[in-house]
N, C-alpha and C. Protein backbone atom coordinates (compact mmCIF):
# COMPACT_ATOMS: atom_id res chain seq x y z
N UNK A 1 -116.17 -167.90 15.29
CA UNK A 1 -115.22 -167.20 16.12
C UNK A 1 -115.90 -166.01 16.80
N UNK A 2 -116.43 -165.54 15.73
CA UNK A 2 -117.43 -163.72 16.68
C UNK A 2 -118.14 -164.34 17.72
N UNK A 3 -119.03 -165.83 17.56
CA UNK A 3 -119.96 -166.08 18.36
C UNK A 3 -118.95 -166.56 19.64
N UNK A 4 -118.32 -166.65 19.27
CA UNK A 4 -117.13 -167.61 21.04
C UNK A 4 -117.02 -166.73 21.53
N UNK A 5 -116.24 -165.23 20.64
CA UNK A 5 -115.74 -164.06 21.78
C UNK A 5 -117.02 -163.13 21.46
N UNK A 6 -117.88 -163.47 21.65
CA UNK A 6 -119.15 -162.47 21.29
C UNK A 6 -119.32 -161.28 22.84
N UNK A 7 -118.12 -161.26 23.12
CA UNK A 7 -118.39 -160.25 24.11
C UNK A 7 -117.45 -159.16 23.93
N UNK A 8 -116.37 -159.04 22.81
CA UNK A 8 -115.83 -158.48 21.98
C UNK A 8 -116.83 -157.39 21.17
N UNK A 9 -116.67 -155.94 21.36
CA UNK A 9 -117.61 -155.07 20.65
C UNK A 9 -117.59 -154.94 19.44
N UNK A 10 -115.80 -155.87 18.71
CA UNK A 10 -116.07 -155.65 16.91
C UNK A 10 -115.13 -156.45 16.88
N UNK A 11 -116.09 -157.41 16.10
CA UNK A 11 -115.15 -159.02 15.65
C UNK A 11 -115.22 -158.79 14.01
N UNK A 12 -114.00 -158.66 13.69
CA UNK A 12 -114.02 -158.58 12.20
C UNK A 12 -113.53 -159.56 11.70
N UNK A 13 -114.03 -160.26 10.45
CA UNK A 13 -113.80 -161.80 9.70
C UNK A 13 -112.98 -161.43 8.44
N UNK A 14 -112.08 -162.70 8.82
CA UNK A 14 -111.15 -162.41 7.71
C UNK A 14 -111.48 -164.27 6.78
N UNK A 15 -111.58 -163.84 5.22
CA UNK A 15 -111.79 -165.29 4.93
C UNK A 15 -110.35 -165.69 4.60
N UNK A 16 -109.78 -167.15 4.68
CA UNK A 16 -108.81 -167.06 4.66
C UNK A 16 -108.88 -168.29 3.94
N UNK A 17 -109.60 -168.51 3.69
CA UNK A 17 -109.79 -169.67 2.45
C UNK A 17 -110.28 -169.13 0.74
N UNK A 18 -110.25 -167.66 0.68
CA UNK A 18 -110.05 -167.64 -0.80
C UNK A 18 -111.32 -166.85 -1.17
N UNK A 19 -112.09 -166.08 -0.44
CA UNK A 19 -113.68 -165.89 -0.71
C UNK A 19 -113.21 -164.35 -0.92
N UNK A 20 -114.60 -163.60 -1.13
CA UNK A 20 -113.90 -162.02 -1.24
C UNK A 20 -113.46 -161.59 0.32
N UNK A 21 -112.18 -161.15 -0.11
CA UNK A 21 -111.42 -160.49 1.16
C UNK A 21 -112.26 -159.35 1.94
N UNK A 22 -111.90 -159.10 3.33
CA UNK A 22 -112.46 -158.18 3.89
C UNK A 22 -111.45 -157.66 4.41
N UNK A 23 -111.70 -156.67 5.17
CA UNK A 23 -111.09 -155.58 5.97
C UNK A 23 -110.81 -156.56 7.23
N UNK A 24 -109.68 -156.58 8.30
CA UNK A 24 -108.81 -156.94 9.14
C UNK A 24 -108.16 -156.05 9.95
N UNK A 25 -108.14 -156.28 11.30
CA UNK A 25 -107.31 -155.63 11.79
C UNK A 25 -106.59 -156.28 12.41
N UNK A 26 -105.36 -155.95 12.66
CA UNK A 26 -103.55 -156.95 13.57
C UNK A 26 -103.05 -155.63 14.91
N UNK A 27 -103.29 -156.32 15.45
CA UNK A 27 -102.66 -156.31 16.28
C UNK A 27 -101.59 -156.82 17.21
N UNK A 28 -100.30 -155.69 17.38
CA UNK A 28 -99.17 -156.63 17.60
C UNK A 28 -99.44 -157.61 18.84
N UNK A 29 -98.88 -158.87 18.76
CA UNK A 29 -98.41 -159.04 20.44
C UNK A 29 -97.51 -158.65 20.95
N UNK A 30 -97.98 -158.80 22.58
CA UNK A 30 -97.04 -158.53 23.42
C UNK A 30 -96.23 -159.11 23.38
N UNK A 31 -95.09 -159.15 23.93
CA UNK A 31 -94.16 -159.88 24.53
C UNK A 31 -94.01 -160.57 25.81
N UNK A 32 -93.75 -161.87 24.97
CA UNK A 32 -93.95 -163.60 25.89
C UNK A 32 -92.94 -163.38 26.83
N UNK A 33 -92.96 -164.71 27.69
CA UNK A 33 -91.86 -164.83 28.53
C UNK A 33 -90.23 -165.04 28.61
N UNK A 34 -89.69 -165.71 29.09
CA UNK A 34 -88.35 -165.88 28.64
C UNK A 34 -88.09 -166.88 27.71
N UNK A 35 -87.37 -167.59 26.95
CA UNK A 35 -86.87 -168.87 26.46
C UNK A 35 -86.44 -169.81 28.28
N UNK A 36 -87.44 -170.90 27.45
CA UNK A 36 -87.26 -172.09 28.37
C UNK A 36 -86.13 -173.01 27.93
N UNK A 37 -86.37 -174.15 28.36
CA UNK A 37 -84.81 -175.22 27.97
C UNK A 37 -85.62 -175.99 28.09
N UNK A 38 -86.46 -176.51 27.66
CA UNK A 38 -87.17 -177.81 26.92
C UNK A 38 -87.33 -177.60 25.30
N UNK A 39 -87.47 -178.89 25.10
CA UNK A 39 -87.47 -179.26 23.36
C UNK A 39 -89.29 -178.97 23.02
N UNK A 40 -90.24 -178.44 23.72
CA UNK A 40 -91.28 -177.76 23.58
C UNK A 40 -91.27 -176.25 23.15
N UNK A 41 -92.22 -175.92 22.12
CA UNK A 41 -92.16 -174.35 21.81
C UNK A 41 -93.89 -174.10 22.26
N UNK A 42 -93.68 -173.21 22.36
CA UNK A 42 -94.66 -171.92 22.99
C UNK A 42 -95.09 -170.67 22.28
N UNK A 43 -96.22 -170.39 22.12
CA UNK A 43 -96.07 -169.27 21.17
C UNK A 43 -97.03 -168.44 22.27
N UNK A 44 -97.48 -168.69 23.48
CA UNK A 44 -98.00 -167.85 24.24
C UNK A 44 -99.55 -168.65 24.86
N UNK A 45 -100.19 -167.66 25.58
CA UNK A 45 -100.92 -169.02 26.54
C UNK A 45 -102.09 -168.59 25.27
N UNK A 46 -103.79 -169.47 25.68
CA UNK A 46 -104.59 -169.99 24.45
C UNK A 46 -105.50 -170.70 25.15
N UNK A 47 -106.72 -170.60 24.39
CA UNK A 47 -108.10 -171.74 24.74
C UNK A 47 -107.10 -172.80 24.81
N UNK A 48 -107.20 -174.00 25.98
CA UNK A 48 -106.75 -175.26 26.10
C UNK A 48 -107.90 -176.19 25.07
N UNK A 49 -107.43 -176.55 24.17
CA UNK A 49 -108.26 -177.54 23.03
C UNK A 49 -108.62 -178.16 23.53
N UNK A 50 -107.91 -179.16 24.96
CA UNK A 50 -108.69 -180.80 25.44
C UNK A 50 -109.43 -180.07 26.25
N UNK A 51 -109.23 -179.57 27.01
CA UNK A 51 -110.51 -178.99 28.13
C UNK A 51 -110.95 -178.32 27.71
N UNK A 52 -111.36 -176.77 27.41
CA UNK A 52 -111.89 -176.21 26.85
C UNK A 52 -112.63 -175.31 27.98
N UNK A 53 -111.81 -175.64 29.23
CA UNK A 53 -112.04 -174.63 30.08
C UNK A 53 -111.31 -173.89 30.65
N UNK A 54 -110.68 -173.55 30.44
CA UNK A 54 -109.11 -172.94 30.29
C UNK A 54 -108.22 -172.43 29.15
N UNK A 55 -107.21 -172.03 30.04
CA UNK A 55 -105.95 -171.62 28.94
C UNK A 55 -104.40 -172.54 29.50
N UNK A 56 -103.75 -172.70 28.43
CA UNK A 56 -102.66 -173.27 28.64
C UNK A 56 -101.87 -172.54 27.75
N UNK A 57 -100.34 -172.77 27.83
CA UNK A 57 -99.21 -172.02 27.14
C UNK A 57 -98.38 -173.31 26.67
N UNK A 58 -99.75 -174.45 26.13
CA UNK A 58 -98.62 -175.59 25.56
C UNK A 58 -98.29 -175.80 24.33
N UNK A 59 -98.43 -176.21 23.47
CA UNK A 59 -97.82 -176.13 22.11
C UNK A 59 -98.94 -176.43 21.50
N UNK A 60 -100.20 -177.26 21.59
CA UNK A 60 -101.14 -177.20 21.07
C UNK A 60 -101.59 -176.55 20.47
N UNK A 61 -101.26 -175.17 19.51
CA UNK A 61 -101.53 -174.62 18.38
C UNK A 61 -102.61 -174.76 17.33
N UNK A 62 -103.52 -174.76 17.00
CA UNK A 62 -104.15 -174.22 15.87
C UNK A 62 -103.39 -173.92 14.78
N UNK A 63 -102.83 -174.22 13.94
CA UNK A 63 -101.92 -173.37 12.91
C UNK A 63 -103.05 -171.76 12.61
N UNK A 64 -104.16 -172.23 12.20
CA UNK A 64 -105.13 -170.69 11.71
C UNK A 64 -104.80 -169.57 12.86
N UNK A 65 -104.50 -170.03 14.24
CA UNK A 65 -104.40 -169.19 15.04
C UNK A 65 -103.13 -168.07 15.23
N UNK A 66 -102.28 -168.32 14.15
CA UNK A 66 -101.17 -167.96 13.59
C UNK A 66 -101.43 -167.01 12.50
N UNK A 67 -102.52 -166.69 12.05
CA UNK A 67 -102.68 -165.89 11.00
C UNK A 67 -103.03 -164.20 11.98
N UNK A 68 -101.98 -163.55 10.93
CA UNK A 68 -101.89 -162.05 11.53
C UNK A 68 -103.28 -161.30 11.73
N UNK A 69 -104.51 -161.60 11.10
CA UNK A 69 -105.50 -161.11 11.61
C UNK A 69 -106.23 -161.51 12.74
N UNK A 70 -105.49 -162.74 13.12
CA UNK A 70 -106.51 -163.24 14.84
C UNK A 70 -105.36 -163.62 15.97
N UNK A 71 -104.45 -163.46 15.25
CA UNK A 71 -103.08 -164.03 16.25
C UNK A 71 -103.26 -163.33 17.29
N UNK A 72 -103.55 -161.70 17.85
CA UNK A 72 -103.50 -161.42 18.90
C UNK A 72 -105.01 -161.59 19.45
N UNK A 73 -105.90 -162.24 19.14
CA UNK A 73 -107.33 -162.47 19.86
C UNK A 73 -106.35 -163.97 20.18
N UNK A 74 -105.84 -164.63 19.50
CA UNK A 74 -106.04 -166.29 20.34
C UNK A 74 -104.75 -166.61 21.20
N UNK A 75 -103.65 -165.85 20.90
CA UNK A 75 -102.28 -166.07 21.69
C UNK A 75 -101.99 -164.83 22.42
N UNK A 76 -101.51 -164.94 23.92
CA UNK A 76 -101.18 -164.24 25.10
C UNK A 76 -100.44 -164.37 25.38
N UNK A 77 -99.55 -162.98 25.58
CA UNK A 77 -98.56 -163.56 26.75
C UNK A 77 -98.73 -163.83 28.07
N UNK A 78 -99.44 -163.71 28.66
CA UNK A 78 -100.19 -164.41 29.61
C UNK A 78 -101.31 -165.39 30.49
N UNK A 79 -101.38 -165.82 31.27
CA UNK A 79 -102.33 -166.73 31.50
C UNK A 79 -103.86 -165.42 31.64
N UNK A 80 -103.69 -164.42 32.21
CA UNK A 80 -104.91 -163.57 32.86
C UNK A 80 -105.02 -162.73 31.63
N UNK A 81 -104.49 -162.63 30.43
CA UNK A 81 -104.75 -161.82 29.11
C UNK A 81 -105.89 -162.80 28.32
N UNK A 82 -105.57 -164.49 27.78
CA UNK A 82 -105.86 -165.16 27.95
C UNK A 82 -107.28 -165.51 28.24
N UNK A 83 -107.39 -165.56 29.79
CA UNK A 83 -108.35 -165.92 30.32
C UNK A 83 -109.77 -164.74 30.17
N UNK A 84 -109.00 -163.38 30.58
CA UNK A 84 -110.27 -162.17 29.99
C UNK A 84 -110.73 -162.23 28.70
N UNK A 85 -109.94 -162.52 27.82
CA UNK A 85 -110.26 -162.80 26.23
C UNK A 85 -111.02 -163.53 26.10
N UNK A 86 -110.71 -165.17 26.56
CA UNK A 86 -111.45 -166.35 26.15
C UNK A 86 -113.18 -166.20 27.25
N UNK A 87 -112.75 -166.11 28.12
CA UNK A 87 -113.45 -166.48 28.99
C UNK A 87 -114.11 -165.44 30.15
N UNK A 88 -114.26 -164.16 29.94
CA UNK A 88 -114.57 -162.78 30.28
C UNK A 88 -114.80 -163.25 32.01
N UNK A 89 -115.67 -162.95 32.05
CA UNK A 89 -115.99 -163.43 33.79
C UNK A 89 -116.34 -164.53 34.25
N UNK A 90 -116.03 -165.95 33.50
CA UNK A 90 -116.46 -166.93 33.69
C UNK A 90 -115.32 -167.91 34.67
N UNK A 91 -115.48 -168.99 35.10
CA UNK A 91 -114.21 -169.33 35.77
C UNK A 91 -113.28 -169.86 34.79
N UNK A 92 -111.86 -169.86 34.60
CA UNK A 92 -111.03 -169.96 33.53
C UNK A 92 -109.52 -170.72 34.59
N UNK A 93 -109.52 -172.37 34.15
CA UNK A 93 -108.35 -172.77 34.36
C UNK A 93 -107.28 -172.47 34.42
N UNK A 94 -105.73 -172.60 34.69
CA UNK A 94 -104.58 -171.95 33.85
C UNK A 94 -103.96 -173.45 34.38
N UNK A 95 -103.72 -173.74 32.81
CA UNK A 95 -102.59 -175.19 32.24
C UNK A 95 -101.26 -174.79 31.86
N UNK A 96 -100.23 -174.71 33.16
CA UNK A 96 -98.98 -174.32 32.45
C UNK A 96 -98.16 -175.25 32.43
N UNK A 97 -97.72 -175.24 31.49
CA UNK A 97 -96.05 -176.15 30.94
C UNK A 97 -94.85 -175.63 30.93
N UNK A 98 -94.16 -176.04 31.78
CA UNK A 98 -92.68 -175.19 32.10
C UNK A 98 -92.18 -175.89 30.90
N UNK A 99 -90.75 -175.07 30.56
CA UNK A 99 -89.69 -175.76 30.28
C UNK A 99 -89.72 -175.79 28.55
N UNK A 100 -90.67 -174.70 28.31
CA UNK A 100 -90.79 -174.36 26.65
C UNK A 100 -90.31 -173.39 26.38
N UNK A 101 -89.72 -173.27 24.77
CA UNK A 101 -88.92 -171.83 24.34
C UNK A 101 -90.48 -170.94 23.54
N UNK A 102 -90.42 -169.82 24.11
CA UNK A 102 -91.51 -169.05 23.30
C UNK A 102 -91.23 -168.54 22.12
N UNK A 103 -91.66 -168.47 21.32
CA UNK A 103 -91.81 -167.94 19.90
C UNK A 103 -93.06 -166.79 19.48
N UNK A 104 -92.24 -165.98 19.40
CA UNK A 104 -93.07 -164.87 19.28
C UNK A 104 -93.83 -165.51 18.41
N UNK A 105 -95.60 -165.16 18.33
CA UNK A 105 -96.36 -165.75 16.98
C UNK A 105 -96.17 -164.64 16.06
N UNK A 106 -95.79 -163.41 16.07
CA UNK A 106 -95.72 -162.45 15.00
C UNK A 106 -94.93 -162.70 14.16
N UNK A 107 -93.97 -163.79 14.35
CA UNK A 107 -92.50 -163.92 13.61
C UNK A 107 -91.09 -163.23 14.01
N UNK A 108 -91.27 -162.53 15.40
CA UNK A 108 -90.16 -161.92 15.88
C UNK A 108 -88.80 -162.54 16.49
N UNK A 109 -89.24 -164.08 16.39
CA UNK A 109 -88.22 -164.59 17.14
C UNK A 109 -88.47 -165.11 18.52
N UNK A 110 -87.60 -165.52 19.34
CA UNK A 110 -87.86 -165.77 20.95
C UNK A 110 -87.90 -164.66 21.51
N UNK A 111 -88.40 -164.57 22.75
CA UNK A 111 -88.48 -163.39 23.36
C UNK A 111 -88.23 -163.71 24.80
C-alpha cells in the first residue's frame, strides 16, 4: 500500500491480521453525495479494480478498504479527491454509476 501511494509523505501500516499492532491514524471522511434510488450502494469513489486506471464510485469494494485506519486514503467523496490520492499527476479515468445510495464508510449512515 505505502509503495502504490508512495507519494504520500507518511504512510503508516496497520497489521490487521494479528501481528504486533502499530500506531494508526483515521481520518474522518467527508461527506458523500446524496442517496440515489438504485438497489446499488456506494461508499464513495476508489481505485477502479478492473481498470486500474481510474476511479469509480461503484460498489466494488475491497472489504479491507473499510477498515478505519485506511478508509479515508481509499474512499472519496469525490471523483478529483480520488484521483489526487490514487493517481497524483498522472492521467486518472472517472467511472461513474448513477443511481446508488451512499453509505458513509465511517458507519454514519447515508449521507
Amino acid at each position: 500500500c505505502c509503495g502504490y501511494f508512495s507519494h504520500l509523505k507518511d504512510c503508516t501500516v496497520t497489521d490487521v491480521c494479528g501481528g504486533i499492532p502499530t500506531a494508526s491514524t483515521t481520518a474522518a471522511p467527508a461527506p458523500g453525495p446524496a442517496d440515489g434510488e438504485g438497489d446499488c450502494v456506494t461508499h464513495g469513489w476508489h481505485v477502479d479494480r478492473t481498470s486500474m486506471d481510474g476511479c469509480t464510485n461503484d460498489a466494488d469494494v475491497d472489504p479491507s478498504w473499510l477498515d478505519p485506519a485506511i478508509v479515508s486514503l481509499m474512499l472519496h467523496p469525490t471523483a478529483d479527491g480520488c484521483c489526487e490520492m490514487a493517481f497524483r499527476d498522472k492521467p486518472c479515468a472517472r467511472y461513474e454509476v448513477t443511481g446508488c445510495r451512499y453509505v458513509d464508510p465511517a458507519g454514519g449512515g447515508s449521507g
